[in-house]
PDB file of N, CA and C in Angstrom:
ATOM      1  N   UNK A   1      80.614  20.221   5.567  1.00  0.00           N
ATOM      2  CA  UNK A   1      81.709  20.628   4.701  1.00  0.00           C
ATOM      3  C   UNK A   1      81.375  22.020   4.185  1.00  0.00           C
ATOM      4  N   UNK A   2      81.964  22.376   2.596  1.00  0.00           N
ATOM      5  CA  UNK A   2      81.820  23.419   2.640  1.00  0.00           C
ATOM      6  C   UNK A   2      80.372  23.766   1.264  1.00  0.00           C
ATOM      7  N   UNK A   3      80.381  24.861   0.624  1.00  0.00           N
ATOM      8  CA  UNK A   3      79.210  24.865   0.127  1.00  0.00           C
ATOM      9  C   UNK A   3      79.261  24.286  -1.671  1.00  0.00           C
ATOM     10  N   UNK A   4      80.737  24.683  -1.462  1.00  0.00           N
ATOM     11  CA  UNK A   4      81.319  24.255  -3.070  1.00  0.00           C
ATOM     12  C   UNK A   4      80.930  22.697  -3.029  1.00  0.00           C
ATOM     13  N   UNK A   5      81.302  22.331  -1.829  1.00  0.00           N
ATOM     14  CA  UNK A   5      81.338  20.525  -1.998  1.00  0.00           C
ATOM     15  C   UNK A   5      80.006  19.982  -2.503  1.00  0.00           C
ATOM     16  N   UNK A   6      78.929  20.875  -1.579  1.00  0.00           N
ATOM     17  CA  UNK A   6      77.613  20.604  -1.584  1.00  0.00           C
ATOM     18  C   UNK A   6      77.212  20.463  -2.861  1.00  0.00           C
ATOM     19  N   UNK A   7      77.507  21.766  -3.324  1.00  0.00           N
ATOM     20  CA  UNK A   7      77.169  21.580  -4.860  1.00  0.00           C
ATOM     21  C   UNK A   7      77.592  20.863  -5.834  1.00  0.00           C
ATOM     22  N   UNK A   8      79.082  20.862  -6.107  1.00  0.00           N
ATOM     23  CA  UNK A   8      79.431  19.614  -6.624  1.00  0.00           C
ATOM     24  C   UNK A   8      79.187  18.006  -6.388  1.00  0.00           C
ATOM     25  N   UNK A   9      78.440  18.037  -4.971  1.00  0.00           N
ATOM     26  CA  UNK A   9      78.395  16.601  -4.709  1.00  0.00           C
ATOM     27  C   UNK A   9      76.828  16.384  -5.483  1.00  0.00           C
ATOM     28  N   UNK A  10      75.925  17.422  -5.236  1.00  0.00           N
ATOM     29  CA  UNK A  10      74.635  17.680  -5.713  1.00  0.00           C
ATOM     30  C   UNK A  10      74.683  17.258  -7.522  1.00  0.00           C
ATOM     31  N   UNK A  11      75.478  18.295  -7.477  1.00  0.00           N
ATOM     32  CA  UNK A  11      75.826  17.870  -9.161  1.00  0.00           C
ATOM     33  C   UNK A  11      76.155  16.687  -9.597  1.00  0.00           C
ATOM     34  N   UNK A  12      77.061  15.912  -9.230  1.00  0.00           N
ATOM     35  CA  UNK A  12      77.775  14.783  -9.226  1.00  0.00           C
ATOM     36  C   UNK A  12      76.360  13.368  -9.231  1.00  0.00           C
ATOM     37  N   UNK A  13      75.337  13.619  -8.125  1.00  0.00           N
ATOM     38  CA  UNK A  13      74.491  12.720  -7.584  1.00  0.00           C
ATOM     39  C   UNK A  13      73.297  12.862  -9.106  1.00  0.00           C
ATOM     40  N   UNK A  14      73.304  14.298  -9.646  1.00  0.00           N
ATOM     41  CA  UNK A  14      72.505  14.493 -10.734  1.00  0.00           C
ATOM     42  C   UNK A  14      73.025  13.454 -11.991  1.00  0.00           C
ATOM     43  N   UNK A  15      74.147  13.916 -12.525  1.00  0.00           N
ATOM     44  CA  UNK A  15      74.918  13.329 -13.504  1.00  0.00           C
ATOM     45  C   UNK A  15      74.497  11.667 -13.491  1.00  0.00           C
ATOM     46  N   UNK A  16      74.863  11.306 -12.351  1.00  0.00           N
ATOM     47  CA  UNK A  16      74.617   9.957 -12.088  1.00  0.00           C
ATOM     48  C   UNK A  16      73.466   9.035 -11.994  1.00  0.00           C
ATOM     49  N   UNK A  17      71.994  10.171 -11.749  1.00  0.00           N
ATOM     50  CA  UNK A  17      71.315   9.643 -11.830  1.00  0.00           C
ATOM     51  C   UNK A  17      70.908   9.982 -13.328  1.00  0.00           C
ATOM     52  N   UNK A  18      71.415  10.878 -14.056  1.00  0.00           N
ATOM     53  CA  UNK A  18      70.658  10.845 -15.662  1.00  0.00           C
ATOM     54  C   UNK A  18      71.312   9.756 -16.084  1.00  0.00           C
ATOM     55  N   UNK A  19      72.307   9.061 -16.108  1.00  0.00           N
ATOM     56  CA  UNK A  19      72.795   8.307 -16.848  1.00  0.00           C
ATOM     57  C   UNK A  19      72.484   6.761 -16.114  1.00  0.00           C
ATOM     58  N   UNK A  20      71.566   6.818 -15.044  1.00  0.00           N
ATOM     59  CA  UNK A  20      71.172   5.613 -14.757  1.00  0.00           C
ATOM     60  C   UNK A  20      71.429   4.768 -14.219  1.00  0.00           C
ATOM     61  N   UNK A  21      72.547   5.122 -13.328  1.00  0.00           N
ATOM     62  CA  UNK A  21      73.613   4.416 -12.577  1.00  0.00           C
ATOM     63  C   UNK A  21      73.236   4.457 -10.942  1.00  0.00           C
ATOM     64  N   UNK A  22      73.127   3.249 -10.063  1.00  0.00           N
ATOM     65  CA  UNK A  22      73.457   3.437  -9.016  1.00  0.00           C
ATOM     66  C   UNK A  22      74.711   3.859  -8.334  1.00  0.00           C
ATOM     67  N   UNK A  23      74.302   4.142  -7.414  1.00  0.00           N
ATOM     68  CA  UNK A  23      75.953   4.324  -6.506  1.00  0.00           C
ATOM     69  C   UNK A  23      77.003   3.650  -6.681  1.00  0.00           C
ATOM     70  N   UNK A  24      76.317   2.726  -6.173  1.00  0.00           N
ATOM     71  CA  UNK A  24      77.123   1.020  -6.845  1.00  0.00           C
ATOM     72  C   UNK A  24      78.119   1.012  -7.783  1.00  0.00           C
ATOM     73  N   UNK A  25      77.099   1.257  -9.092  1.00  0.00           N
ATOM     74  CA  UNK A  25      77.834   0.986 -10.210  1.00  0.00           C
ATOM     75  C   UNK A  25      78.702   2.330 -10.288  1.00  0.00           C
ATOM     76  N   UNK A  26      78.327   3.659 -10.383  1.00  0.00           N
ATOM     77  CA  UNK A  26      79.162   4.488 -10.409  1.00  0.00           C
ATOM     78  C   UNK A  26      80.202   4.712  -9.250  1.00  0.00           C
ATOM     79  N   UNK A  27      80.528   4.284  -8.316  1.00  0.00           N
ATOM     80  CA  UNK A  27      81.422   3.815  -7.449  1.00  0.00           C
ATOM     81  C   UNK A  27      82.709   2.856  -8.200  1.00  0.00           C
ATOM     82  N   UNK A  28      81.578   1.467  -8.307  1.00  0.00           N
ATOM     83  CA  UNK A  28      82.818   0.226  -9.042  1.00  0.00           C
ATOM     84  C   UNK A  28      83.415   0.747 -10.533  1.00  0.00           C
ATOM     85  N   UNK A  29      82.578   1.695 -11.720  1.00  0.00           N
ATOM     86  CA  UNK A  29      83.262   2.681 -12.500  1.00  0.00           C
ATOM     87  C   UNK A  29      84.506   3.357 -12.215  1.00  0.00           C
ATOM     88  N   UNK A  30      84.416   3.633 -11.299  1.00  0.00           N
ATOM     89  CA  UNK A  30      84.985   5.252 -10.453  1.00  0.00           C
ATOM     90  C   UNK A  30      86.517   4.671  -9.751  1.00  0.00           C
ATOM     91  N   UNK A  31      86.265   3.084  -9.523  1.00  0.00           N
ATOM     92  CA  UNK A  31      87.108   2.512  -8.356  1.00  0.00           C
ATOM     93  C   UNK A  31      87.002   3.179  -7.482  1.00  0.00           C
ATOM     94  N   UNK A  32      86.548   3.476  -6.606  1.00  0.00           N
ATOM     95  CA  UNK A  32      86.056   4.040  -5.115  1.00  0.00           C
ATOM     96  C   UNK A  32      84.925   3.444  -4.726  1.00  0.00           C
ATOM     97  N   UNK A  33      85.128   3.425  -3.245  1.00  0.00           N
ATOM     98  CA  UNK A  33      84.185   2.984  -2.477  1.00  0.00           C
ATOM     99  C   UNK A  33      82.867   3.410  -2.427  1.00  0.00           C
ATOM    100  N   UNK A  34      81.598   2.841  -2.306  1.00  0.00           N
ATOM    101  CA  UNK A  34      80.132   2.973  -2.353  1.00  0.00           C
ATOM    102  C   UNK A  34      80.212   4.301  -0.852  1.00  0.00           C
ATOM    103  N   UNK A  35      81.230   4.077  -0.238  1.00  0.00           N
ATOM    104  CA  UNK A  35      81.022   4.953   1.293  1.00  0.00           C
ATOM    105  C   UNK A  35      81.367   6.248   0.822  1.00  0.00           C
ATOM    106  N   UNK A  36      82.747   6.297   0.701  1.00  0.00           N
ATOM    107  CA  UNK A  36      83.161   7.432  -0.270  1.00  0.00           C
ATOM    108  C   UNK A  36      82.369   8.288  -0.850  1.00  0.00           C
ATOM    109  N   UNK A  37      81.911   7.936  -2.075  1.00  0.00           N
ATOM    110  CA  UNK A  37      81.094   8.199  -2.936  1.00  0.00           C
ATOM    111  C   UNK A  37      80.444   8.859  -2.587  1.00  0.00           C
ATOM    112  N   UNK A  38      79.453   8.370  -1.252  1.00  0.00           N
ATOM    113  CA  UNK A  38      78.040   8.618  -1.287  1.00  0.00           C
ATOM    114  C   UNK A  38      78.503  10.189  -0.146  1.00  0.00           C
ATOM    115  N   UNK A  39      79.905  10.059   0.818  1.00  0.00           N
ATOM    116  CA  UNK A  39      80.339  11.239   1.096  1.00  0.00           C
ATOM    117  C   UNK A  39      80.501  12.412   0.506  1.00  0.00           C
ATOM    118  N   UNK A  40      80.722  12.059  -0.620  1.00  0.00           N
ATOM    119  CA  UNK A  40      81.409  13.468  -2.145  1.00  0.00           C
ATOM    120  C   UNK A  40      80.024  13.530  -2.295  1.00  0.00           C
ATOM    121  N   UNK A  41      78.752  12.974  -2.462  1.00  0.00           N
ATOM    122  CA  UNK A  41      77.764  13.599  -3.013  1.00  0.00           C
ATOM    123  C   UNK A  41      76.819  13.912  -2.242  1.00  0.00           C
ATOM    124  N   UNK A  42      76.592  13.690  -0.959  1.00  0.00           N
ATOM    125  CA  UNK A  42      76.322  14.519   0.017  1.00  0.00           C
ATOM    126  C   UNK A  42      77.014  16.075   0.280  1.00  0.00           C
ATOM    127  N   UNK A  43      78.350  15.894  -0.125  1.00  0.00           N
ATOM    128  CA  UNK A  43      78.631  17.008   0.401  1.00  0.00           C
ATOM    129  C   UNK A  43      79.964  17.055   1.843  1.00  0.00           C
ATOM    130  N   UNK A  44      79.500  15.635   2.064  1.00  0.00           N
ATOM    131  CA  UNK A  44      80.410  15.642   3.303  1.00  0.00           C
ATOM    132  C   UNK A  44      81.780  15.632   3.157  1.00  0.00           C
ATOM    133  N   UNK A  45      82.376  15.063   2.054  1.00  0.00           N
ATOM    134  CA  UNK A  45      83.903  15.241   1.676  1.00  0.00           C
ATOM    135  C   UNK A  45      84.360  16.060   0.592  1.00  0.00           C
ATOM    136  N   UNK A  46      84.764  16.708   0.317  1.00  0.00           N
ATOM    137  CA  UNK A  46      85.412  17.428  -0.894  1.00  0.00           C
ATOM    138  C   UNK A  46      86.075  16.369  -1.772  1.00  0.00           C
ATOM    139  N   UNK A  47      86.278  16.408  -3.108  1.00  0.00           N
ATOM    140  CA  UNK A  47      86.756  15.579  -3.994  1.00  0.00           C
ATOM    141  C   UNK A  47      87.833  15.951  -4.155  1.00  0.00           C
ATOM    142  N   UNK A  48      88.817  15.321  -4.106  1.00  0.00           N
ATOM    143  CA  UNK A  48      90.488  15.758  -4.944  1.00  0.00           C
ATOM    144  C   UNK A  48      90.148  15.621  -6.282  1.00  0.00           C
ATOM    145  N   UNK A  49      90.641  16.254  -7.059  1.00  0.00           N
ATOM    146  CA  UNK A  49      91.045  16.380  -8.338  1.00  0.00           C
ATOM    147  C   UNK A  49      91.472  15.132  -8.941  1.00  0.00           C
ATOM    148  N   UNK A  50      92.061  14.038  -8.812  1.00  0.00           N
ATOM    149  CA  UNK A  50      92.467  13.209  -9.133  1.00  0.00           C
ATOM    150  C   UNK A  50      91.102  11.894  -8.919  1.00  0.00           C
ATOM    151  N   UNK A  51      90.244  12.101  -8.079  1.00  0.00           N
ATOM    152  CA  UNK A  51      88.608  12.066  -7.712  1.00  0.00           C
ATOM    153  C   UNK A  51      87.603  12.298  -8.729  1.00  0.00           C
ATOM    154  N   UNK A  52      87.836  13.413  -8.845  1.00  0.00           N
ATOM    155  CA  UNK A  52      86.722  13.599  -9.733  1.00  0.00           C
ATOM    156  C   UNK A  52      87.474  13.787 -11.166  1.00  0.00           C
ATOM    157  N   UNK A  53      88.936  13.345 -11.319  1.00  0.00           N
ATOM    158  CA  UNK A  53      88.502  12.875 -12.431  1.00  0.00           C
ATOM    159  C   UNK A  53      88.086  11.714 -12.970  1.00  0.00           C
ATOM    160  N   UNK A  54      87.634  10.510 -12.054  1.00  0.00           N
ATOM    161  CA  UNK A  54      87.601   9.234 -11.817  1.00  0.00           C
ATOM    162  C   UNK A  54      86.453   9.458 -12.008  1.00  0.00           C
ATOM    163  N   UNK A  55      85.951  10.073 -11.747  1.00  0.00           N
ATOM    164  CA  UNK A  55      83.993  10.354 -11.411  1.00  0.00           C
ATOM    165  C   UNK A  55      83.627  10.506 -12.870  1.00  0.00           C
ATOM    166  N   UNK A  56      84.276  11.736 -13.454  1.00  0.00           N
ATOM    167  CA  UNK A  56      84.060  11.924 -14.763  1.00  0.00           C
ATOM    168  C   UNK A  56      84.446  11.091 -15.921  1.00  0.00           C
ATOM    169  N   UNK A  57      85.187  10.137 -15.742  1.00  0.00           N
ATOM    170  CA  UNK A  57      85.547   9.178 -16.720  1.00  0.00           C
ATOM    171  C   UNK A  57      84.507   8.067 -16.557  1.00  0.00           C
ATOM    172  N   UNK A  58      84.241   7.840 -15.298  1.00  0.00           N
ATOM    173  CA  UNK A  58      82.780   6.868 -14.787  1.00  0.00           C
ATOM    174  C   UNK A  58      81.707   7.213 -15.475  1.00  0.00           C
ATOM    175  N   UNK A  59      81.532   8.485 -15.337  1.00  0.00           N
ATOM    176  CA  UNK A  59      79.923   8.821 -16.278  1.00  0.00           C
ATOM    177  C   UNK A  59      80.598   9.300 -17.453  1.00  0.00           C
ATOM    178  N   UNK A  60      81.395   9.690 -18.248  1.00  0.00           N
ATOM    179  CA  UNK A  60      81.451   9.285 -19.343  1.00  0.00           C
ATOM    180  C   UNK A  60      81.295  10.931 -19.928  1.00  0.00           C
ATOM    181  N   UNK A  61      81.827  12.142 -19.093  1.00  0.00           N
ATOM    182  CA  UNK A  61      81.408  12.931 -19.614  1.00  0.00           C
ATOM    183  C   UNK A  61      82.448  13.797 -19.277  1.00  0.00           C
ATOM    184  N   UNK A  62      82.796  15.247 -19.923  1.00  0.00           N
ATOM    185  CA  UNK A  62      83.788  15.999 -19.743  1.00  0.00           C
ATOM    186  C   UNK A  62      83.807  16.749 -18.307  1.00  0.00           C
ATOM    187  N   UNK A  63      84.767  17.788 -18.113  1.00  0.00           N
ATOM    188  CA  UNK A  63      85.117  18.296 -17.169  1.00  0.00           C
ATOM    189  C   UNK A  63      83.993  19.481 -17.327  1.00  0.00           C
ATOM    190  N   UNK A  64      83.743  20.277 -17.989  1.00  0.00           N
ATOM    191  CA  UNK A  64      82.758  21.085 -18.634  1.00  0.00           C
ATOM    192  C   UNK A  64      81.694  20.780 -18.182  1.00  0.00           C
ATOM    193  N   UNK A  65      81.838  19.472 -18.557  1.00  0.00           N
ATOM    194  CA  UNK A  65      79.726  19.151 -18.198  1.00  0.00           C
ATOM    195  C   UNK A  65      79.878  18.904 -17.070  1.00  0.00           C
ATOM    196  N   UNK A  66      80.559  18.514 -16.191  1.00  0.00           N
ATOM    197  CA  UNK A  66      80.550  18.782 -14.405  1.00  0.00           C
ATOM    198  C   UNK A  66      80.285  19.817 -14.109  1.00  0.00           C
ATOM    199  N   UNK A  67      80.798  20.693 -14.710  1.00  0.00           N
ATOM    200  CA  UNK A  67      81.021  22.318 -14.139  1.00  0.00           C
ATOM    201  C   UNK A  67      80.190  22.955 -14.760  1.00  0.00           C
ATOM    202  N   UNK A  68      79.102  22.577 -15.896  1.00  0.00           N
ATOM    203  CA  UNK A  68      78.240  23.334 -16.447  1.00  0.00           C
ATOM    204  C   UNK A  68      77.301  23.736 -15.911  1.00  0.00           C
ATOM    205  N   UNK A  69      77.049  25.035 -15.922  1.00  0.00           N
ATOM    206  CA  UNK A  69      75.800  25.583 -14.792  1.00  0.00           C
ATOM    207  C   UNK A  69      76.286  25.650 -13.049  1.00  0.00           C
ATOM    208  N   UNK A  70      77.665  25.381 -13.275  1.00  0.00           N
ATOM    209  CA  UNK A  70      77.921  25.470 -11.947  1.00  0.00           C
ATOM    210  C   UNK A  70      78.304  27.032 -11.178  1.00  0.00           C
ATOM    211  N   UNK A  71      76.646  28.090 -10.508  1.00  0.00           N
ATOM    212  CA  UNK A  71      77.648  29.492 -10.126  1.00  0.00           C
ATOM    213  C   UNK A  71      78.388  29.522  -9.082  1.00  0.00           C
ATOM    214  N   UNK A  72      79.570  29.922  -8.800  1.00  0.00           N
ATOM    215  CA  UNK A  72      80.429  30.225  -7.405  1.00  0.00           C
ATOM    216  C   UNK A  72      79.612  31.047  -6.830  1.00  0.00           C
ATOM    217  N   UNK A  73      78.678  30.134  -5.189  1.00  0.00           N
ATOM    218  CA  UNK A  73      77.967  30.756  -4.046  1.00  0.00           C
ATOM    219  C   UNK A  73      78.824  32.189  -3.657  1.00  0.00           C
ATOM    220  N   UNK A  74      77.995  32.896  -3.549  1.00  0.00           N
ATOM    221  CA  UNK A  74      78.984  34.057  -2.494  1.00  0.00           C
ATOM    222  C   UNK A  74      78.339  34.129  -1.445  1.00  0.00           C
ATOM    223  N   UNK A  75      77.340  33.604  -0.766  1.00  0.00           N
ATOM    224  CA  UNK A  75      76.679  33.526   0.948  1.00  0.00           C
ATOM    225  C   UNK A  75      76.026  32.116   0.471  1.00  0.00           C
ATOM    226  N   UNK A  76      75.563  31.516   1.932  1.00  0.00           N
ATOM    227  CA  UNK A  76      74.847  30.275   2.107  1.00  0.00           C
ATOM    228  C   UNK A  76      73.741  30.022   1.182  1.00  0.00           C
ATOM    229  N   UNK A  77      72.892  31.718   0.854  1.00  0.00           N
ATOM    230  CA  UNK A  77      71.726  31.592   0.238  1.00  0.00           C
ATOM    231  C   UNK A  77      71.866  31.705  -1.121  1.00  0.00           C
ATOM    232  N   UNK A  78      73.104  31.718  -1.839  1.00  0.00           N
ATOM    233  CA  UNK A  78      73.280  31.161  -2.999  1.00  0.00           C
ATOM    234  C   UNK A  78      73.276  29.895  -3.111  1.00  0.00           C
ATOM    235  N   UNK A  79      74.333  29.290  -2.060  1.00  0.00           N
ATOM    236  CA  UNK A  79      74.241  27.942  -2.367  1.00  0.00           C
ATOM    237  C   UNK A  79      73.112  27.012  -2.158  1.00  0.00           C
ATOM    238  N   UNK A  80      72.208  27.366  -1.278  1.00  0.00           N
ATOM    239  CA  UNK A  80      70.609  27.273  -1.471  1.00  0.00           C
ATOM    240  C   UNK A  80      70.158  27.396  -2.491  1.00  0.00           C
ATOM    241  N   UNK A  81      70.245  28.570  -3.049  1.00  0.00           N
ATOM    242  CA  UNK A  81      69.433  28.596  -4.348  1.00  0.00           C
ATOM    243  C   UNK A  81      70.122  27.878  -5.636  1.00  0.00           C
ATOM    244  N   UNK A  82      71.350  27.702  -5.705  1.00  0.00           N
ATOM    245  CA  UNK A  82      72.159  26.750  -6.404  1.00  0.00           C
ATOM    246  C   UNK A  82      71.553  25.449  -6.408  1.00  0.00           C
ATOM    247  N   UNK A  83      71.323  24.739  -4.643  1.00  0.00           N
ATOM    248  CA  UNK A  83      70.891  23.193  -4.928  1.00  0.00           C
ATOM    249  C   UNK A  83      69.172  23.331  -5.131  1.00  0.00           C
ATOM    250  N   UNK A  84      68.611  24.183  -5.032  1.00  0.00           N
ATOM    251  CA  UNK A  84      67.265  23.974  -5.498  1.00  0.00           C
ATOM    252  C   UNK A  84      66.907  24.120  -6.642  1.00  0.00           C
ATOM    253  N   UNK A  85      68.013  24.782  -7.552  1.00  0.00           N
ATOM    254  CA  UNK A  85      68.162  25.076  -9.072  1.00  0.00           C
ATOM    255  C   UNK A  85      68.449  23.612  -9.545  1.00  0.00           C
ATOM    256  N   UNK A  86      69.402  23.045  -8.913  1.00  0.00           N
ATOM    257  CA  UNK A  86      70.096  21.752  -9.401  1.00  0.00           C
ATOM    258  C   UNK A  86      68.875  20.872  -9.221  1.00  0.00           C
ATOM    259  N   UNK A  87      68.038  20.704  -7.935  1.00  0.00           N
ATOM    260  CA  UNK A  87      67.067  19.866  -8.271  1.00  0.00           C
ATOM    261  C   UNK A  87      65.751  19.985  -9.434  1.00  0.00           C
ATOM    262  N   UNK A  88      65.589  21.407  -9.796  1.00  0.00           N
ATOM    263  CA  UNK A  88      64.500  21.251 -10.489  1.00  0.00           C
ATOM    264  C   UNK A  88      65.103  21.163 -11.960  1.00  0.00           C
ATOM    265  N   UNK A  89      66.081  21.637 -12.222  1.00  0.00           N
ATOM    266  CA  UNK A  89      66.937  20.969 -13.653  1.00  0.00           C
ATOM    267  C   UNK A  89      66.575  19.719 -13.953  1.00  0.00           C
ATOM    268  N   UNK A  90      66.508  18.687 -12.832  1.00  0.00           N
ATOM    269  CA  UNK A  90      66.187  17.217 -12.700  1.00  0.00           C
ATOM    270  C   UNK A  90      64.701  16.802 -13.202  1.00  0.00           C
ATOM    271  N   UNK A  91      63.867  17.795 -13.364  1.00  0.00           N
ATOM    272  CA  UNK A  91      62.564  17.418 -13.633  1.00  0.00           C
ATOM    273  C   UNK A  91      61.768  18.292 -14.819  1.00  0.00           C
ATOM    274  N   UNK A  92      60.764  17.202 -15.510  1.00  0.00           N
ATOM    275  CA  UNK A  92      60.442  17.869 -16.784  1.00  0.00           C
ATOM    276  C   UNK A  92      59.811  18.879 -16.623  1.00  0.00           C
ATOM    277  N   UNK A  93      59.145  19.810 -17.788  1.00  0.00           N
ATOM    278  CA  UNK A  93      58.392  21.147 -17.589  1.00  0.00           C
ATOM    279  C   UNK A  93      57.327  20.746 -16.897  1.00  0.00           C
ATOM    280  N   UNK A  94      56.609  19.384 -17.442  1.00  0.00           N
ATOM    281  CA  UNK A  94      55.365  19.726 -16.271  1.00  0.00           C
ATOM    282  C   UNK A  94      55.764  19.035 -15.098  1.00  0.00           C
ATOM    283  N   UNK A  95      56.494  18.486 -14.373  1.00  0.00           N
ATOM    284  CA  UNK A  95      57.019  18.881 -13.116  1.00  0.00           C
ATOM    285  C   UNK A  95      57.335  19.649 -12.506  1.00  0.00           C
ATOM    286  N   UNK A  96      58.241  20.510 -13.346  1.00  0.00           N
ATOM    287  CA  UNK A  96      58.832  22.080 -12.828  1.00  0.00           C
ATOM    288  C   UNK A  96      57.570  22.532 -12.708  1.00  0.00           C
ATOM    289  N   UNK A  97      56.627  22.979 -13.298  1.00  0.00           N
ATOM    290  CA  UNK A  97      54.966  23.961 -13.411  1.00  0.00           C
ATOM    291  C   UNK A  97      54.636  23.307 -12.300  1.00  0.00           C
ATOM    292  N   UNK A  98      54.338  22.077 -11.737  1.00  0.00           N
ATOM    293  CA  UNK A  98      53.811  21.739 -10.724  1.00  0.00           C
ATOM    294  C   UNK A  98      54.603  21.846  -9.431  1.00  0.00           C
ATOM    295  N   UNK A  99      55.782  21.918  -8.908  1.00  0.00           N
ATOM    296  CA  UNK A  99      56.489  22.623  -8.473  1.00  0.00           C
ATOM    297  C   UNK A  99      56.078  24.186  -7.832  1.00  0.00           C
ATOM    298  N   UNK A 100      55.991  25.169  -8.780  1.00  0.00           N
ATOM    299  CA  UNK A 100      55.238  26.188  -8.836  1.00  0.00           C
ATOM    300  C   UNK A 100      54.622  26.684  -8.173  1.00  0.00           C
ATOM    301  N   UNK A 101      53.697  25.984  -8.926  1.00  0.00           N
ATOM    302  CA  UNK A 101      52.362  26.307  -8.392  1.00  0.00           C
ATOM    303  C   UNK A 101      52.421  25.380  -6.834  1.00  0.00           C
ATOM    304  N   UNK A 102      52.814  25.140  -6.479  1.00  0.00           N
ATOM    305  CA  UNK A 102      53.176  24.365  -5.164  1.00  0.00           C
ATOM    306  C   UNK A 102      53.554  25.770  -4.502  1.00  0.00           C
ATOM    307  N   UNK A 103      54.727  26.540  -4.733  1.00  0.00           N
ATOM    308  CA  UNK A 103      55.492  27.050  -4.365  1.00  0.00           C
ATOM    309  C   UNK A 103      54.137  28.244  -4.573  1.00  0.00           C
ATOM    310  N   UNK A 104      53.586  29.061  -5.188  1.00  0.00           N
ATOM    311  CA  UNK A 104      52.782  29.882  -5.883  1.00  0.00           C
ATOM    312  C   UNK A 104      51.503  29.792  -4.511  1.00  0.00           C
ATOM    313  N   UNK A 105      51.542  28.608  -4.253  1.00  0.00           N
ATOM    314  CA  UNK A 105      50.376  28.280  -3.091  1.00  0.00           C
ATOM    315  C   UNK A 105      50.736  28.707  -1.273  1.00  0.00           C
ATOM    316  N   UNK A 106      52.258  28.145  -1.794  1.00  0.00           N
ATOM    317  CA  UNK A 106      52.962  28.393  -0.403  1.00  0.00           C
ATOM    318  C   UNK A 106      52.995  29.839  -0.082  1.00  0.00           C
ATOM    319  N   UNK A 107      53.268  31.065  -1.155  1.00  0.00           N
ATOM    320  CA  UNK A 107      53.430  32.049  -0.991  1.00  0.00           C
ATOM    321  C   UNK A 107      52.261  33.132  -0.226  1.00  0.00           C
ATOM    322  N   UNK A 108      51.151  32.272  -1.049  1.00  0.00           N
ATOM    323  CA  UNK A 108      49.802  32.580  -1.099  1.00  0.00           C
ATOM    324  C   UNK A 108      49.416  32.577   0.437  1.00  0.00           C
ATOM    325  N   UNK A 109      49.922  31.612   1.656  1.00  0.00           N
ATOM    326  CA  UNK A 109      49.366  31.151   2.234  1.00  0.00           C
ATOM    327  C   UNK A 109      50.371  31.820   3.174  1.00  0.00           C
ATOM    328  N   UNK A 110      51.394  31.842   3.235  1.00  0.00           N
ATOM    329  CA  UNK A 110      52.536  33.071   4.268  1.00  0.00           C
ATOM    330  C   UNK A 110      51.640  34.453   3.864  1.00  0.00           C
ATOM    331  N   UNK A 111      51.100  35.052   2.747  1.00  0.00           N
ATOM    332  CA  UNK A 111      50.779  36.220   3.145  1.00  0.00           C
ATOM    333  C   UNK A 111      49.404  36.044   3.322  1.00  0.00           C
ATOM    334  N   UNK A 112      48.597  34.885   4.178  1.00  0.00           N
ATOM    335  CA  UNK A 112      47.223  34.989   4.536  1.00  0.00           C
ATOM    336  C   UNK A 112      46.167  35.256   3.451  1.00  0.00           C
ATOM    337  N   UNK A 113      46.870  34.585   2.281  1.00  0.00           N
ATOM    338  CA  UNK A 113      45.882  34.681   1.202  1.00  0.00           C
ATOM    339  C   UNK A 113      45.047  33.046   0.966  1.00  0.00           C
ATOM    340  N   UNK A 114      43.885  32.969   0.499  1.00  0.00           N
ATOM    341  CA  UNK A 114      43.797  32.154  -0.270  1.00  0.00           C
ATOM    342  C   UNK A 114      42.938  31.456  -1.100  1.00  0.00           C
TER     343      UNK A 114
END
């Protein structure tokens, strides 16, 4: 699909897991199918509007907080850097630091350092 979807589906899969919900349940919330669902947050289907506002009444949260932090990609490698932003949002500081330094090691090791 396209990259907007990605992200919103990314987003969508976040929301859902802070609030603790399987697919499942945020599906049978949502009235939509567990298949569905798991399409919009992959990425593979785009949501209608009338969709996600089902989504957002499911988790219990405004239109805003869907869209919060959400930037409009302008090439692929935004929207890359969009869903790798979205995943580390997902994790505490000392996760994010360990992350890092993960990443800090990787760098280290492309320029034959170490």
């Amino acid at each position: 699909m396209n990259d907007v979807s990605k992200i919103i589906g990314d987003r969508i899969r976040i929301l859902r897991n802070s609030k603790g919900f399987s697919i499942e349940e945020l599906a049978h919330r949502a009235d939509v199918s567990n298949t569905h669902l798991g399409h919009i947050e992959r990425g593979d289907r785009s949501p209608t509007v009338e969709m996600l506002g089902k989504i957002v009444i499911a988790l219990d949260i405004s239109f805003a907080e869907l869209f919060s932090e959400f930037p409009m990609p302008n090439s692929e490698n935004d929207t890359v850097l969009t869903l790798l932003i979205n995943k580390l949002n997902t994790l505490n500081v000392s996760e994010q630091k360990i992350v890092l330094d993960i990443i800090d090691n990787l760098f280290k090791l492309a320029k034959g350092q170490s």
